[in-house]
PDB file of N, CA and C in Angstrom:
ATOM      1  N   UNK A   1      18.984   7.573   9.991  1.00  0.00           N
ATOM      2  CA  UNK A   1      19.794   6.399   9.762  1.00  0.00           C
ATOM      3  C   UNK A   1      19.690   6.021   8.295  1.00  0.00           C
ATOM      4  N   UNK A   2      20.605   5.107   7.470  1.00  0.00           N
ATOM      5  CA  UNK A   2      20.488   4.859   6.402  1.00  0.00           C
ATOM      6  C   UNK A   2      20.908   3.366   6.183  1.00  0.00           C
ATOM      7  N   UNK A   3      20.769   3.061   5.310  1.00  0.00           N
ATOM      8  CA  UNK A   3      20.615   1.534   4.626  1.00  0.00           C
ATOM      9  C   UNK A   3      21.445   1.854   3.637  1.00  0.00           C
ATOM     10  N   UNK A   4      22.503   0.181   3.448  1.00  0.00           N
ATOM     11  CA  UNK A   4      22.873   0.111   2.256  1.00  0.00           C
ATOM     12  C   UNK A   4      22.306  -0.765   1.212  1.00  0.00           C
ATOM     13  N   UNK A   5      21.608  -0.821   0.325  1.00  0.00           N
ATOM     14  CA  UNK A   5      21.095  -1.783  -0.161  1.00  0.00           C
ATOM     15  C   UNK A   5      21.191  -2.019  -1.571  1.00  0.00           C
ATOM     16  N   UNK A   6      21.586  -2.853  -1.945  1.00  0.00           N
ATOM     17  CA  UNK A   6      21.825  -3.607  -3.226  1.00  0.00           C
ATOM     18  C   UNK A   6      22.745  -1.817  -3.928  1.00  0.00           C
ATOM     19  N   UNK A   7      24.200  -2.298  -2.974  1.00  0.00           N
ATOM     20  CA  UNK A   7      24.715  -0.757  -2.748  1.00  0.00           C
ATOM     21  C   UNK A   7      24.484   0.512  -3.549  1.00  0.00           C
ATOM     22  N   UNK A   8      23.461   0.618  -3.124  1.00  0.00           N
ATOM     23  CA  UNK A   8      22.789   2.088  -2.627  1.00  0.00           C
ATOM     24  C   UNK A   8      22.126   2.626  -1.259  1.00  0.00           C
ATOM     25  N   UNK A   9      22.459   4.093  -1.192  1.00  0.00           N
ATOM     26  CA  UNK A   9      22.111   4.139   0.123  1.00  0.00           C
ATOM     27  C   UNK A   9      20.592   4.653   0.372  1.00  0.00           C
ATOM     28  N   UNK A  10      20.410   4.379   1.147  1.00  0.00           N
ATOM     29  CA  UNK A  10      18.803   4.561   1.787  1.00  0.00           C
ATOM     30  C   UNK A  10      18.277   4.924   2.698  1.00  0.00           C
ATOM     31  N   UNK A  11      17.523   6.092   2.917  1.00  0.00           N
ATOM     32  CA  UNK A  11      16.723   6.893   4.462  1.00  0.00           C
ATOM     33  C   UNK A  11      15.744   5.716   4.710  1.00  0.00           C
ATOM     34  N   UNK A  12      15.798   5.549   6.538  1.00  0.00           N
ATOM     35  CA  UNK A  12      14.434   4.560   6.587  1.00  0.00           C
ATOM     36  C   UNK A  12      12.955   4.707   6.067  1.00  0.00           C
ATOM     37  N   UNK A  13      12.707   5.921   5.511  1.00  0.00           N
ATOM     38  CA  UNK A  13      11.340   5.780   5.292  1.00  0.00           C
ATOM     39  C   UNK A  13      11.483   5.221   3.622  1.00  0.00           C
ATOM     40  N   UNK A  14      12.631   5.738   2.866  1.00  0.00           N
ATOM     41  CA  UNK A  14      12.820   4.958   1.440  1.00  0.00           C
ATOM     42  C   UNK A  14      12.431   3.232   1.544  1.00  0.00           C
ATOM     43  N   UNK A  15      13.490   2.571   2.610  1.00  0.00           N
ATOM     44  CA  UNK A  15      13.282   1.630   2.737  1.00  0.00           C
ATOM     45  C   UNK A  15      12.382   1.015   3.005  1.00  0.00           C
ATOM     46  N   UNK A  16      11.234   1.901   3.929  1.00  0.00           N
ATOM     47  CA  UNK A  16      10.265   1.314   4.805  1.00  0.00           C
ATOM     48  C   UNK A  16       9.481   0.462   3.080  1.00  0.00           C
ATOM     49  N   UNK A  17       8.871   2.228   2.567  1.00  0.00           N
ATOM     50  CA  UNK A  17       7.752   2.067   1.235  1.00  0.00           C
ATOM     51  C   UNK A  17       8.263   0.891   0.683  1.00  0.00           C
ATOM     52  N   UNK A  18       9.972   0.662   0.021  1.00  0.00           N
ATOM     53  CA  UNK A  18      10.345  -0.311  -0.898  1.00  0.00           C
ATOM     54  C   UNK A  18       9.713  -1.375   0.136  1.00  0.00           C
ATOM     55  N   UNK A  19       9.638  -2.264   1.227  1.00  0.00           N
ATOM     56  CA  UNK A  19       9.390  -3.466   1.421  1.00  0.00           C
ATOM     57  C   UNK A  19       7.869  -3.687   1.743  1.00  0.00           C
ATOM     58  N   UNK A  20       6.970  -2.599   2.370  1.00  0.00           N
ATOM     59  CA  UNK A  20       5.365  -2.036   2.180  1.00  0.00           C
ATOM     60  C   UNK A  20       4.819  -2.549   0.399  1.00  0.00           C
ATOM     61  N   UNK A  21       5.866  -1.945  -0.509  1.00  0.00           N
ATOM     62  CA  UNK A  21       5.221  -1.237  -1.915  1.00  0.00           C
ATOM     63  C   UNK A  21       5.349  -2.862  -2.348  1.00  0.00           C
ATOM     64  N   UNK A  22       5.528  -4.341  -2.248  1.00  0.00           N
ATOM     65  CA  UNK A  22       5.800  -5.451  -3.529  1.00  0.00           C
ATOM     66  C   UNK A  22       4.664  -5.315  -4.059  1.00  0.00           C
ATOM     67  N   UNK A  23       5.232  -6.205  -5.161  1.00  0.00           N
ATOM     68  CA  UNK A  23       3.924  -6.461  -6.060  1.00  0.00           C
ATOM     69  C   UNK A  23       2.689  -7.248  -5.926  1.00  0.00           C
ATOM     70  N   UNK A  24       3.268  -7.820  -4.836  1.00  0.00           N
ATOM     71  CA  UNK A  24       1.741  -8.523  -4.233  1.00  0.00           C
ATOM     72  C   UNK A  24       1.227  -8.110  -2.580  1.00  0.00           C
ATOM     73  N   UNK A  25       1.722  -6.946  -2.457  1.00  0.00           N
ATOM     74  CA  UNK A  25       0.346  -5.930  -1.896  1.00  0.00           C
ATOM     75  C   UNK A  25      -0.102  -5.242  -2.699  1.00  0.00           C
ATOM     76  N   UNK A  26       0.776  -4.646  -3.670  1.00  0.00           N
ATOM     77  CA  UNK A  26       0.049  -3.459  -4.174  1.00  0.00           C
ATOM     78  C   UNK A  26      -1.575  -3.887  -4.772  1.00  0.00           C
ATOM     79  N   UNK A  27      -0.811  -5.282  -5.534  1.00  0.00           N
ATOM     80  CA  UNK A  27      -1.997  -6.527  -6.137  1.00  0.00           C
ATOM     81  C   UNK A  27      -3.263  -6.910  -5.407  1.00  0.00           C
ATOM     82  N   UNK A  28      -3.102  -7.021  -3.964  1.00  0.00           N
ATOM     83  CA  UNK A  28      -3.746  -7.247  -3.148  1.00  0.00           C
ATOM     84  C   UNK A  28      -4.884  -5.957  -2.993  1.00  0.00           C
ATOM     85  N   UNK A  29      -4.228  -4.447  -2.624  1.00  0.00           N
ATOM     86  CA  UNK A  29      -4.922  -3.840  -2.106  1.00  0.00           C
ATOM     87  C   UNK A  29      -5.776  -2.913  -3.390  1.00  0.00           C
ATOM     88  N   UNK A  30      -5.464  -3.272  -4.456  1.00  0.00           N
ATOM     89  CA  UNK A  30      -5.414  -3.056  -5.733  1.00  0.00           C
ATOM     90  C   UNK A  30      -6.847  -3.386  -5.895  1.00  0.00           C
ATOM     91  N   UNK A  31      -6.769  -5.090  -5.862  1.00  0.00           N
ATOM     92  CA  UNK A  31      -8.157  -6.041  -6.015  1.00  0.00           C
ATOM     93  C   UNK A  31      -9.308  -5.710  -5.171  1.00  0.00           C
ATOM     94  N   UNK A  32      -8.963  -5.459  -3.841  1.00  0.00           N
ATOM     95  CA  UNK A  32      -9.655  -5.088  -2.934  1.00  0.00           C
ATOM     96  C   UNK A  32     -10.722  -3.444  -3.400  1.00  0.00           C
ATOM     97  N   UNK A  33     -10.089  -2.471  -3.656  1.00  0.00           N
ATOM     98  CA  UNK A  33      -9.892  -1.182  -4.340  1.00  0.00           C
ATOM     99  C   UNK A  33     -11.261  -1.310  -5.347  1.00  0.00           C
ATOM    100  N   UNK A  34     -10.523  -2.201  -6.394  1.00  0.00           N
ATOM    101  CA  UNK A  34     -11.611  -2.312  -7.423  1.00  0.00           C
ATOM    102  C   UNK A  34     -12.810  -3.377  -7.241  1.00  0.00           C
ATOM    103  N   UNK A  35     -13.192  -3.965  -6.281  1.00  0.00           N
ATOM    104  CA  UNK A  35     -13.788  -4.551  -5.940  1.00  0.00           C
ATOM    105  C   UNK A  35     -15.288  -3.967  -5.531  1.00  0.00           C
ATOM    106  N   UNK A  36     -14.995  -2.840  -5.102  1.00  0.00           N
ATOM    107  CA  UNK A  36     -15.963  -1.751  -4.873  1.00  0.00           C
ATOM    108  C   UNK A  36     -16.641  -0.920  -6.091  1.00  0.00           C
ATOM    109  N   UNK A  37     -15.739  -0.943  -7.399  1.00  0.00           N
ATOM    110  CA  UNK A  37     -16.133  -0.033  -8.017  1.00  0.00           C
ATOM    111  C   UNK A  37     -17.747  -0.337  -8.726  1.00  0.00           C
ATOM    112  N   UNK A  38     -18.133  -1.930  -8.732  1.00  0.00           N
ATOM    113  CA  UNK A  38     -19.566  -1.631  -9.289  1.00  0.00           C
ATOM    114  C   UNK A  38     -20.687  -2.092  -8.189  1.00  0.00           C
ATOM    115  N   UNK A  39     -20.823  -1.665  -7.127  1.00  0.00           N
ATOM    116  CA  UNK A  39     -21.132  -1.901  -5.806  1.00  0.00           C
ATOM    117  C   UNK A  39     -21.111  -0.210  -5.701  1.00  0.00           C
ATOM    118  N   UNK A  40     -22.679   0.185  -6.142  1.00  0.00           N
ATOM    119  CA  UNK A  40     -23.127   1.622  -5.776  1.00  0.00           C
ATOM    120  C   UNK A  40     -23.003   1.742  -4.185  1.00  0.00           C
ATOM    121  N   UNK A  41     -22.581   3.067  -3.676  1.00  0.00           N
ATOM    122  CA  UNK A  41     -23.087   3.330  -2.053  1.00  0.00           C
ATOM    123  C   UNK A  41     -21.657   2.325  -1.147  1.00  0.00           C
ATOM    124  N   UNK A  42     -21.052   2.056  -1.553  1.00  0.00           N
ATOM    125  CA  UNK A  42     -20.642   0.852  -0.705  1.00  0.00           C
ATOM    126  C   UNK A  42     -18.732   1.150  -0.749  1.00  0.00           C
ATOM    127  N   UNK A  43     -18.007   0.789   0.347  1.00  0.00           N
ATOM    128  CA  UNK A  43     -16.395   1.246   0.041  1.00  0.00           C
ATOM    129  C   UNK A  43     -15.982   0.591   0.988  1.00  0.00           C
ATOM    130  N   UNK A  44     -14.828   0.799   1.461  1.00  0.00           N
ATOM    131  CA  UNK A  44     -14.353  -0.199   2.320  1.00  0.00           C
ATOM    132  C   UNK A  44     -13.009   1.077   2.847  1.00  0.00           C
ATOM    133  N   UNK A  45     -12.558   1.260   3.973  1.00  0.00           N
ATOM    134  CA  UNK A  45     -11.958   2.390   4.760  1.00  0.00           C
ATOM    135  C   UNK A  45     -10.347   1.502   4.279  1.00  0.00           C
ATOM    136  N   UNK A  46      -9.753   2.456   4.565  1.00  0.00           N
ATOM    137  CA  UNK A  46      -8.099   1.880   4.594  1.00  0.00           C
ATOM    138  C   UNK A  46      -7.729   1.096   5.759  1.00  0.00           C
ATOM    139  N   UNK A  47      -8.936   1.681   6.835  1.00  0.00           N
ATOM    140  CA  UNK A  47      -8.497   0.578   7.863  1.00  0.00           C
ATOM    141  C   UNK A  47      -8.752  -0.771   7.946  1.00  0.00           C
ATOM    142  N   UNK A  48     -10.115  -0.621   7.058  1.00  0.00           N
ATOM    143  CA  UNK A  48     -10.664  -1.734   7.123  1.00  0.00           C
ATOM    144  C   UNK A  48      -9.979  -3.180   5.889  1.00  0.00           C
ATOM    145  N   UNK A  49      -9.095  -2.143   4.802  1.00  0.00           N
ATOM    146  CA  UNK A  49      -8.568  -3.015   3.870  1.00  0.00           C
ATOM    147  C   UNK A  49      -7.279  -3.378   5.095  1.00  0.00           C
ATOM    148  N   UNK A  50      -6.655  -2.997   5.391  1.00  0.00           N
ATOM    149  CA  UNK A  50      -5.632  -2.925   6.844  1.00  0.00           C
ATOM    150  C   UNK A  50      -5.257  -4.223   7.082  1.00  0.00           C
ATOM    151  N   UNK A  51      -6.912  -3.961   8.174  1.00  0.00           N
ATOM    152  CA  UNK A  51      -7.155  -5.388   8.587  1.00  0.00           C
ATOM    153  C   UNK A  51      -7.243  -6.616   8.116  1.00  0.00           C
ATOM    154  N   UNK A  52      -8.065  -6.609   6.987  1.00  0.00           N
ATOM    155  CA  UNK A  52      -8.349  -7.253   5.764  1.00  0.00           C
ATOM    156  C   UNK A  52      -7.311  -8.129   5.377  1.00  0.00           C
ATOM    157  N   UNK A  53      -6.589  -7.302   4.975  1.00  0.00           N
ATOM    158  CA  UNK A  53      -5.370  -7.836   4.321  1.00  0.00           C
ATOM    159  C   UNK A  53      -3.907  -8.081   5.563  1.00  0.00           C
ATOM    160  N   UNK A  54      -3.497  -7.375   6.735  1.00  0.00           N
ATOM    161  CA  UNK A  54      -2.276  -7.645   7.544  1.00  0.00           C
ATOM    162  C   UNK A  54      -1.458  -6.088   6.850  1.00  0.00           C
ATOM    163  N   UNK A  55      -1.590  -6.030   6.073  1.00  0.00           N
ATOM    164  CA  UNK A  55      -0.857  -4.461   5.846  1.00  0.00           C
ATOM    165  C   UNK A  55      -0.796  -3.768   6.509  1.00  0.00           C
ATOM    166  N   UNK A  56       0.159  -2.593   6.740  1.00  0.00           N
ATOM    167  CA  UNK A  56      -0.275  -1.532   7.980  1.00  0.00           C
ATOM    168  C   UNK A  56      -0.816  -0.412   7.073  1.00  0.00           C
ATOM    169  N   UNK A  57      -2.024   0.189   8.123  1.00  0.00           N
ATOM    170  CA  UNK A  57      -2.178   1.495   6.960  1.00  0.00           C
ATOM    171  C   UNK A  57      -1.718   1.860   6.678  1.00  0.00           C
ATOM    172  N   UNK A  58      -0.496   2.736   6.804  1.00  0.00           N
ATOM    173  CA  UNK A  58      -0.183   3.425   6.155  1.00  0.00           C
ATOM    174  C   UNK A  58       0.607   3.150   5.084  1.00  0.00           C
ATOM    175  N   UNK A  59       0.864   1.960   4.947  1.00  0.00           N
ATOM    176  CA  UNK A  59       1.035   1.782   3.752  1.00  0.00           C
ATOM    177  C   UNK A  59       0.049   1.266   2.833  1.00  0.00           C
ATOM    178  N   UNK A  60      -0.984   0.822   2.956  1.00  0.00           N
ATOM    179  CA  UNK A  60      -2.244   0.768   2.262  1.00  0.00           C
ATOM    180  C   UNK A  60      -2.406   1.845   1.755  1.00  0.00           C
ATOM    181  N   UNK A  61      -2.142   3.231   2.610  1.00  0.00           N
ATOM    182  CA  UNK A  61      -2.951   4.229   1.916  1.00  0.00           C
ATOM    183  C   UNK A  61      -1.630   4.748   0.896  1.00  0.00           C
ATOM    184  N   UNK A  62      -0.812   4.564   0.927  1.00  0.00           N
ATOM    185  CA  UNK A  62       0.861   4.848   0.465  1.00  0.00           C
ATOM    186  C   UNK A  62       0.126   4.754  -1.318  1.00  0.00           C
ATOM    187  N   UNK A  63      -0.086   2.755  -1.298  1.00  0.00           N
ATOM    188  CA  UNK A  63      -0.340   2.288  -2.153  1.00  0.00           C
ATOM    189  C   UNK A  63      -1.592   3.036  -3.067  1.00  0.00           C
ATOM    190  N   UNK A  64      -2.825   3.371  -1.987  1.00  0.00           N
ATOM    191  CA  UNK A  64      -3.881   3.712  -2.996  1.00  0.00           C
ATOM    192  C   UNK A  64      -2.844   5.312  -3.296  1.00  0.00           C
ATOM    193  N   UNK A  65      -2.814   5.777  -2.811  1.00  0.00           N
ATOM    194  CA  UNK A  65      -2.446   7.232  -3.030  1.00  0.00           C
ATOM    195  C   UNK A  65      -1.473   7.341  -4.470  1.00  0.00           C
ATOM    196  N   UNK A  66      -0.760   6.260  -4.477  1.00  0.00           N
ATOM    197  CA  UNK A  66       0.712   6.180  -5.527  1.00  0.00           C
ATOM    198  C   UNK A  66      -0.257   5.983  -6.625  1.00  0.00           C
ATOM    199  N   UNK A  67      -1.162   4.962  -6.946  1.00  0.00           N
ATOM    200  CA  UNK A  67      -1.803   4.586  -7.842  1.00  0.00           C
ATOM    201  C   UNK A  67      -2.906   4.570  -8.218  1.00  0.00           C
ATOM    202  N   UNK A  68      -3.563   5.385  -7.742  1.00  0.00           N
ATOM    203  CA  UNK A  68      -4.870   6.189  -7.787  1.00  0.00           C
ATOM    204  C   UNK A  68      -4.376   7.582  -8.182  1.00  0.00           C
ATOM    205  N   UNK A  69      -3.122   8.068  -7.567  1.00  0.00           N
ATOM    206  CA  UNK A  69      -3.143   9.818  -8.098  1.00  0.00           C
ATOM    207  C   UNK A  69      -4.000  10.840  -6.834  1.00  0.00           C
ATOM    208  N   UNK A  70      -4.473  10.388  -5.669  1.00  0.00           N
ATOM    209  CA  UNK A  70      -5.190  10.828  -4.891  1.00  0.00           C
ATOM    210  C   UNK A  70      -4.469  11.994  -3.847  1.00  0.00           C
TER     211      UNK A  70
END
């Protein structure tokens, strides 16, 4: 199926990421992310940012993956 949006057209999974990806999850799961980095031994799962935050994983992990390079 496709979307027209701000006319252009769009596959649902295009669309899905664009409304997953704003700038205040990415911000969110971002903070969360680096929150860990001076906290030896210690991380936090995608599920657990998930929950954390109301995001669905898979777009949590969308996010670390896009902007991490992972």
């Amino acid at each position: 199926m496709t979307y027209n949006v701000f006319s252009g057209t769009l596959n649902h999974s295009q669309l899905r990421s664009i409304c997953a990806r704003t700038e205040e999850n990415v911000e969110t799961v971002n903070d969360l992310v680096l929150s860990q980095q001076d906290k030896p031994q210690t991380y936090r799962t995608v599920r657990e940012i998930s929950w954390e935050t109301g995001i669905h994983r898979s777009s949590v992990f969308r996010i670390i993956c896009k902007d991490y390079s992972v």
